[in-house]
N, C-alpha and C. Protein backbone atom coordinates (compact mmCIF):
# COMPACT_ATOMS: atom_id res chain seq x y z
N UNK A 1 -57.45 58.72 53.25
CA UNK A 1 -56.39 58.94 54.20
C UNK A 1 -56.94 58.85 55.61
N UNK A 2 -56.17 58.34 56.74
CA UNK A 2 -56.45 58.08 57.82
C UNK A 2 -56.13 59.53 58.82
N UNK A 3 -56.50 60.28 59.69
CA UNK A 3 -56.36 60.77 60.45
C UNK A 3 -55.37 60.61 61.48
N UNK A 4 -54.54 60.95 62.07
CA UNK A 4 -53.70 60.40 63.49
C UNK A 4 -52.95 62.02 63.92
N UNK A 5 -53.15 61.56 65.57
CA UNK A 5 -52.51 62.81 66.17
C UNK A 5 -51.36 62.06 66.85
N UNK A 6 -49.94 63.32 66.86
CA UNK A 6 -48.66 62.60 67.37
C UNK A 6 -48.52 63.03 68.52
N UNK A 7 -47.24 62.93 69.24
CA UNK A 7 -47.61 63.12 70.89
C UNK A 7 -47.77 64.49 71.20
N UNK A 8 -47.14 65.08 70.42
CA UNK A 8 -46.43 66.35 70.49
C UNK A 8 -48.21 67.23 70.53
N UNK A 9 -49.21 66.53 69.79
CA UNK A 9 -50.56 67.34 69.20
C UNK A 9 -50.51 67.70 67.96
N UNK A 10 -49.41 67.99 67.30
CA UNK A 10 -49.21 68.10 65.88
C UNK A 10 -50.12 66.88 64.85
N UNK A 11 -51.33 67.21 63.77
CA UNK A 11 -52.08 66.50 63.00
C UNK A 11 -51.22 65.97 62.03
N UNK A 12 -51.79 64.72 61.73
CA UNK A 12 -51.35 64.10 60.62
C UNK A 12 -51.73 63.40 59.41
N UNK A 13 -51.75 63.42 58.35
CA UNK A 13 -52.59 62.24 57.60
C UNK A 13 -51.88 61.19 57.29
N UNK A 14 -52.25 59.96 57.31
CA UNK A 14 -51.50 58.84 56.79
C UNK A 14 -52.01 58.40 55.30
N UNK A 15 -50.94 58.45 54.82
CA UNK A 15 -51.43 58.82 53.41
C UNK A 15 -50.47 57.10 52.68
N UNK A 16 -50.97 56.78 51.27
CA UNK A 16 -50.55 56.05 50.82
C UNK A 16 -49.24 56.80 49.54
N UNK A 17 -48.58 56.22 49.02
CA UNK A 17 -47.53 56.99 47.87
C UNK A 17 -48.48 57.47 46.72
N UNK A 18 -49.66 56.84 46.67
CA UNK A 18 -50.33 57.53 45.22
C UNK A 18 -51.17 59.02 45.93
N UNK A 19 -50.87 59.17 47.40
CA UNK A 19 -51.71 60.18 48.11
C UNK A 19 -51.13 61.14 48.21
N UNK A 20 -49.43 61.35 47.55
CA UNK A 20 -48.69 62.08 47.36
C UNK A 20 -48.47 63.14 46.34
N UNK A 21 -47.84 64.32 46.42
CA UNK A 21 -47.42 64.97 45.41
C UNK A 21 -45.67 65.15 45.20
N UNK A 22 -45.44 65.66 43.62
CA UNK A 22 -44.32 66.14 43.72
C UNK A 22 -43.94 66.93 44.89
N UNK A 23 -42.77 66.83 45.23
CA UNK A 23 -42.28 67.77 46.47
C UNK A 23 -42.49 67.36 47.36
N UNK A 24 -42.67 68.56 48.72
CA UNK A 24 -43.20 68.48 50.15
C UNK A 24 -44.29 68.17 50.65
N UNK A 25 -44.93 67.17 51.11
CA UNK A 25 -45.78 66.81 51.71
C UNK A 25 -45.83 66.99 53.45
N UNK A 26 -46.50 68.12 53.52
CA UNK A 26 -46.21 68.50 54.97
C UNK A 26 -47.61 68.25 55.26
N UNK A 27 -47.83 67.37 56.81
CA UNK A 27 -48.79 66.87 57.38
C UNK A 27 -49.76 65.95 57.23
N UNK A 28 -48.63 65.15 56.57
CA UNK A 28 -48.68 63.69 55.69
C UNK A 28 -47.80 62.76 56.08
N UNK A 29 -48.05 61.37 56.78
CA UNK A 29 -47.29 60.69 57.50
C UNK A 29 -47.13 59.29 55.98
N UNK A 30 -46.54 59.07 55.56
CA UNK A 30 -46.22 57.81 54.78
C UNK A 30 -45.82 56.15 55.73
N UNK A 31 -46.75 55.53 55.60
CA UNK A 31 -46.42 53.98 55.99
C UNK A 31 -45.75 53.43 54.88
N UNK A 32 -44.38 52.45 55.06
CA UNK A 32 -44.10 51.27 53.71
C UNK A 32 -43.18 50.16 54.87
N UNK A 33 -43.23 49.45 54.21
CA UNK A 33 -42.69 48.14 54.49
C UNK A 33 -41.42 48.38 53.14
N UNK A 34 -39.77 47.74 53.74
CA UNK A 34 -38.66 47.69 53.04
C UNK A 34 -38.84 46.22 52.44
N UNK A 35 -38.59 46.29 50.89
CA UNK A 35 -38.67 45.04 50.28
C UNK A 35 -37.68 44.26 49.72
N UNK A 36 -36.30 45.41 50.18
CA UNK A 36 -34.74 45.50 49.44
C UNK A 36 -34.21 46.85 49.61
N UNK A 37 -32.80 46.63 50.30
CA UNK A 37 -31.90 47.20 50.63
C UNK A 37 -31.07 47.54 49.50
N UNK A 38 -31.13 48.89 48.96
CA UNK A 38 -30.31 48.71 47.52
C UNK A 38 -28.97 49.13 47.50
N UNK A 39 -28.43 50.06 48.68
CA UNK A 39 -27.12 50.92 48.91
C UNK A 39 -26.48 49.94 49.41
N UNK A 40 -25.41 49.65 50.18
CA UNK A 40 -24.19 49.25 50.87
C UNK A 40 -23.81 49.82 51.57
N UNK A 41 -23.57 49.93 53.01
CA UNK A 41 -22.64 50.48 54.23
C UNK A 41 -21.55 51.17 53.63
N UNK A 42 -21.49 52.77 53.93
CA UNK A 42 -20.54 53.74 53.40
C UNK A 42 -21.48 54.73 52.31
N UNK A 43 -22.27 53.93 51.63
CA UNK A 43 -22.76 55.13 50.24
C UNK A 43 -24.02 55.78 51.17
N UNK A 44 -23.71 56.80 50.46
CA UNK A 44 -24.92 58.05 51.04
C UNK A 44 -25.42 58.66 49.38
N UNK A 45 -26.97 58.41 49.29
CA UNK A 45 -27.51 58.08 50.30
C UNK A 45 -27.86 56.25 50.27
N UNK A 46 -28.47 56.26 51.72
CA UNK A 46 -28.88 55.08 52.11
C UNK A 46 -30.04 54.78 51.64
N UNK A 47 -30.53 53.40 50.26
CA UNK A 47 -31.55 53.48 49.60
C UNK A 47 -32.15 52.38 49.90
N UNK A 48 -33.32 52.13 49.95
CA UNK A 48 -34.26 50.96 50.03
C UNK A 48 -35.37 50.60 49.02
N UNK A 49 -35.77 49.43 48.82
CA UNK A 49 -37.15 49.69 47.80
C UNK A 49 -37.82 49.48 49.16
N UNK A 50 -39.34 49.85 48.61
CA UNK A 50 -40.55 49.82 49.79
C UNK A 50 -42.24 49.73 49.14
N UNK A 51 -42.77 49.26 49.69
CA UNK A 51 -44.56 48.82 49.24
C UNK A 51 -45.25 49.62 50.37
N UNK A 52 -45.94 50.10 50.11
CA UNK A 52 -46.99 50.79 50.66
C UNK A 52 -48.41 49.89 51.27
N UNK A 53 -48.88 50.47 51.88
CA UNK A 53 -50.40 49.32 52.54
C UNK A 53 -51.29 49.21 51.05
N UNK A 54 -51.18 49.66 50.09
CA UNK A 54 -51.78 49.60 48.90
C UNK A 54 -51.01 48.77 48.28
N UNK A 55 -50.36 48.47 48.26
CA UNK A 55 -48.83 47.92 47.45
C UNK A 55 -48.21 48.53 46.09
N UNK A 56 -48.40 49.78 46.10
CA UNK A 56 -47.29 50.71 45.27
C UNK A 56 -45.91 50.63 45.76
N UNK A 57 -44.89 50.84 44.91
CA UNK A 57 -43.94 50.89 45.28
C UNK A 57 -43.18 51.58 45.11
N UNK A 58 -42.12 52.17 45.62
CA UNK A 58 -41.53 53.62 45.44
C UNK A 58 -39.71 53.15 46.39
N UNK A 59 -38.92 54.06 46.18
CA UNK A 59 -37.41 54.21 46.64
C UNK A 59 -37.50 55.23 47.66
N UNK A 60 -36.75 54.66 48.60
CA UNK A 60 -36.76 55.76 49.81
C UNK A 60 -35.02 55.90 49.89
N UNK A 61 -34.74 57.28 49.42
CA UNK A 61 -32.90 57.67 50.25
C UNK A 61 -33.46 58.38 51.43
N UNK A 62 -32.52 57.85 51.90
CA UNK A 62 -32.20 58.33 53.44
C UNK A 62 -30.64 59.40 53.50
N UNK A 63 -30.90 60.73 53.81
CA UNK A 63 -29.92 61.20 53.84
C UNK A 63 -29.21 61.23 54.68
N UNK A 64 -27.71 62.27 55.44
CA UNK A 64 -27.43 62.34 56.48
C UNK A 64 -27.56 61.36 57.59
N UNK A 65 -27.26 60.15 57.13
CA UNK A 65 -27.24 59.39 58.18
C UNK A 65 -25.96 58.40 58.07
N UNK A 66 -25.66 58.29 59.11
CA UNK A 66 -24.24 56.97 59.16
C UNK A 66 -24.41 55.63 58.75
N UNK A 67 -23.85 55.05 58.96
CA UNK A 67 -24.06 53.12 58.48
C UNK A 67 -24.98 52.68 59.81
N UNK A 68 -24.86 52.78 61.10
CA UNK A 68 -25.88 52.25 61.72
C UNK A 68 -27.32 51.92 61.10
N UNK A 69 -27.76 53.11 60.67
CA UNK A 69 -29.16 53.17 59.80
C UNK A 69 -29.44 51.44 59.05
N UNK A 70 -28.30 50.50 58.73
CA UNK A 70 -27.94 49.75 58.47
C UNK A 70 -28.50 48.83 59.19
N UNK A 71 -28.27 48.70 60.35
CA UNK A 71 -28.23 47.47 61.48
C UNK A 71 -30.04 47.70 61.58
N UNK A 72 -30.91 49.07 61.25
CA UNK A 72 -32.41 48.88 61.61
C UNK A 72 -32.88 48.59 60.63
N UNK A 73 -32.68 48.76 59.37
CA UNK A 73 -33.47 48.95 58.38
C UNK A 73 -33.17 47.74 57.80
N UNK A 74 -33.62 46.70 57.44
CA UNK A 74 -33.51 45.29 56.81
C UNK A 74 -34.77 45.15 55.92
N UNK A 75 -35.15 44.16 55.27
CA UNK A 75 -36.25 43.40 54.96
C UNK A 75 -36.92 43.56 55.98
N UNK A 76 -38.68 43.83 55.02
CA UNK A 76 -39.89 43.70 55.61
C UNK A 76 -39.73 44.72 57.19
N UNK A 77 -38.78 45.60 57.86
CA UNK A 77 -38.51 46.68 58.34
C UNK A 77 -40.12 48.12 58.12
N UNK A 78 -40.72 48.03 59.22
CA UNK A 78 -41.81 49.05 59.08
C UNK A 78 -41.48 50.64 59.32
N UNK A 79 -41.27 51.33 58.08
CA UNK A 79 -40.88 52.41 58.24
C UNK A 79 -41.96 53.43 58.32
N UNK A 80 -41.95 54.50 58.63
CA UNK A 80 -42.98 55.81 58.72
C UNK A 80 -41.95 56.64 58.63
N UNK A 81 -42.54 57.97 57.38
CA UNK A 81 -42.05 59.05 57.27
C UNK A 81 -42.95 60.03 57.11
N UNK A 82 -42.35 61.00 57.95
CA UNK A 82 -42.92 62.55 58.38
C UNK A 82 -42.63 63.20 57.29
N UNK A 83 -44.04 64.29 56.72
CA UNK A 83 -43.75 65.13 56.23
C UNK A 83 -42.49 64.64 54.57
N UNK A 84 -42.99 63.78 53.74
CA UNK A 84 -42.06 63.26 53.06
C UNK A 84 -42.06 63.87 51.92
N UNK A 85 -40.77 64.25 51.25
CA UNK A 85 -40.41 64.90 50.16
C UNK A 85 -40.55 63.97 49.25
N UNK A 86 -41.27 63.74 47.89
CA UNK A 86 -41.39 63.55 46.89
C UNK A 86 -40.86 63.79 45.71
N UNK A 87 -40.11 62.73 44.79
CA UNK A 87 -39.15 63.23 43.57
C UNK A 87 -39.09 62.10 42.36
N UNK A 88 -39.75 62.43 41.10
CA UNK A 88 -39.49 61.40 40.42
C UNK A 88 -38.27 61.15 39.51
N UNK A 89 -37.99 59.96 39.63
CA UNK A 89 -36.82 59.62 38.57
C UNK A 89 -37.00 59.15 37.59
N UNK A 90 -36.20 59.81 36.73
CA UNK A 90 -36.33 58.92 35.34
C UNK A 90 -35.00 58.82 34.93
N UNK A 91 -35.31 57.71 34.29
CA UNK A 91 -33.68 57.00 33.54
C UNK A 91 -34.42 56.57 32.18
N UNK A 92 -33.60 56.98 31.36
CA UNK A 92 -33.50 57.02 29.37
C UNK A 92 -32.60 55.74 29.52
N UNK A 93 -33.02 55.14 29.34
CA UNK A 93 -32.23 53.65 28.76
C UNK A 93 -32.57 53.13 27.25
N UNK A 94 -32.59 53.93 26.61
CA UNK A 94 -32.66 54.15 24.77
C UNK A 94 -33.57 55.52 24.87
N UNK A 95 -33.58 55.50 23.42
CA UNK A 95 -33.87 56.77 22.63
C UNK A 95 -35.65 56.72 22.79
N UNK A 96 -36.07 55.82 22.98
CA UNK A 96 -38.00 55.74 23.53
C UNK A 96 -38.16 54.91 24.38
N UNK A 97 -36.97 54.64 25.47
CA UNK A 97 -37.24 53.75 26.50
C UNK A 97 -37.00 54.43 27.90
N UNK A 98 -38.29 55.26 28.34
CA UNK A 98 -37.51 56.02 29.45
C UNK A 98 -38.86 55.43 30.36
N UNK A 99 -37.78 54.90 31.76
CA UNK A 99 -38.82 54.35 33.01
C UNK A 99 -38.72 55.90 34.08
N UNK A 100 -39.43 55.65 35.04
CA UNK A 100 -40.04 56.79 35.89
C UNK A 100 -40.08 55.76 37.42
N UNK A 101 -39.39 56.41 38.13
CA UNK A 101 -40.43 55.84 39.97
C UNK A 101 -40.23 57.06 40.62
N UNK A 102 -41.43 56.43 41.91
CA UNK A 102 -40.99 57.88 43.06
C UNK A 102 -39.85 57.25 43.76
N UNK A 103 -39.42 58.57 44.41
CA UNK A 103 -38.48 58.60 46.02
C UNK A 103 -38.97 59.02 46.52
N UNK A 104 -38.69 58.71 47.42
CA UNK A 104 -38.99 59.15 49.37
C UNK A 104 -37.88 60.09 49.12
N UNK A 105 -37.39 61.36 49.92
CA UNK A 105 -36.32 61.91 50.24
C UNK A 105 -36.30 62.07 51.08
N UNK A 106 -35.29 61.80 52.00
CA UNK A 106 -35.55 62.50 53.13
C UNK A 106 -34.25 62.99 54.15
N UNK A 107 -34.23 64.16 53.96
CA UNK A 107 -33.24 64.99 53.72
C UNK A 107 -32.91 65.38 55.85
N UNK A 108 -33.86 65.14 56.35
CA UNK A 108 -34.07 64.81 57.65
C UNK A 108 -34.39 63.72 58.70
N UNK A 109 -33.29 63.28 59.20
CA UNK A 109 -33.61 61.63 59.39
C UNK A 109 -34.64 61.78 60.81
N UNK A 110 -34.72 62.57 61.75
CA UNK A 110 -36.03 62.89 62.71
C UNK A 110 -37.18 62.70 62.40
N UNK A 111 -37.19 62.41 61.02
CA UNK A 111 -38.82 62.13 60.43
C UNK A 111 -39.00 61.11 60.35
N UNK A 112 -38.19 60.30 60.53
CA UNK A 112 -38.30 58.63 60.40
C UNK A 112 -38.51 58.28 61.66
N UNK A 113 -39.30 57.51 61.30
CA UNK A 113 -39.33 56.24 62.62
C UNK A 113 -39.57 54.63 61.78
N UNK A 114 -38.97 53.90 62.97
CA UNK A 114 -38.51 52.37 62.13
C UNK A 114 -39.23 51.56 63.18
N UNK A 115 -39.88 50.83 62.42
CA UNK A 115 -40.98 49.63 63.53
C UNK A 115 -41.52 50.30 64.88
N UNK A 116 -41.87 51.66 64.67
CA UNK A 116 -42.28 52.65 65.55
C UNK A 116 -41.83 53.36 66.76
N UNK A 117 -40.50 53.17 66.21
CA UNK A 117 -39.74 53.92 67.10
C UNK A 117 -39.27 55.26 66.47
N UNK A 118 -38.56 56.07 66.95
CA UNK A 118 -38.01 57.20 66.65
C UNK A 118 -36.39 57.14 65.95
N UNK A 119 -35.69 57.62 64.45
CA UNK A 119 -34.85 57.16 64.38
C UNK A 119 -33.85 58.27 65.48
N UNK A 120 -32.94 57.52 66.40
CA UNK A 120 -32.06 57.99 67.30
C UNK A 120 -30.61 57.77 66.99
N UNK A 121 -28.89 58.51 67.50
CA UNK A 121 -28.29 58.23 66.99
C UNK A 121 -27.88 57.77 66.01
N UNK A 122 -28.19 58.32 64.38
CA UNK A 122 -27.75 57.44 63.39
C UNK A 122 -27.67 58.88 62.16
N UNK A 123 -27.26 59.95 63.01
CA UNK A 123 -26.90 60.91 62.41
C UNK A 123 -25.70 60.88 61.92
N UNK A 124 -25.21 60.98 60.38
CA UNK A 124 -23.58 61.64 60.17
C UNK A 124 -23.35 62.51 60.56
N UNK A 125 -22.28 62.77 61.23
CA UNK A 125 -21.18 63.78 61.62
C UNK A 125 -21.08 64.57 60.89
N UNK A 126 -21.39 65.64 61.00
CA UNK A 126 -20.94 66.94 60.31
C UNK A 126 -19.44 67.45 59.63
């Protein structure tokens, strides 16, 4: 894992998805590149596939956020997430056929930043 300090002075590690655990990863910055947009404008949450600088790959929802989130997040889109919640899925698609991936959660869209910016305005309305 790489070291990095944010502006604020707050430490960070930049970690890859296999550098992860179930749950909260607090003081753990995640890099991925979007490889596919899987939701549609309106569904919450807002889902993407994504590759890591290792090239694992994992699902990122995006919660609480409006359709704008839309207009940044495309293909090949460089995302970073703060502090990222971790959750695996599994789906039983027969009686001994059950697949597994991670998610990203992220239940706070302030933790994102997109091609290194900060995500701004793209909060849902309460």
């Amino acid at each position: 894992m790489i070291k990095s300090q944010s502006e604020n002075g707050s430490k960070y590690e930049i970690a890859s998805f296999c550098d992860l655990q179930e749950g909260k990863n607090n003081g753990k910055v995640v890099s991925c590149k979007v490889t596919n947009t899987i939701s549609k404008k309106g569904e919450v949450p807002a889902k993407f596939a994504c590759v890591d600088f290792k090239s694992s790959f994992a699902g990122l929802s995006i919660y609480h956020i409006n359709d704008e989130i839309y207009d940044s997040i495309h293909d090949q889109t460089e995302i970073y997430v703060a502090d990222p919640k971790v959750k695996t899925i599994k789906l039983q698609l027969g009686p001994e056929n059950i697949i597994s991936y991670m998610s990203i959660q992220v239940q706070e869209p302030d933790k994102i930043y997109i091609d290194s910016q900060k995500v701004q305005n793209v909060f849902s309305p309460s």
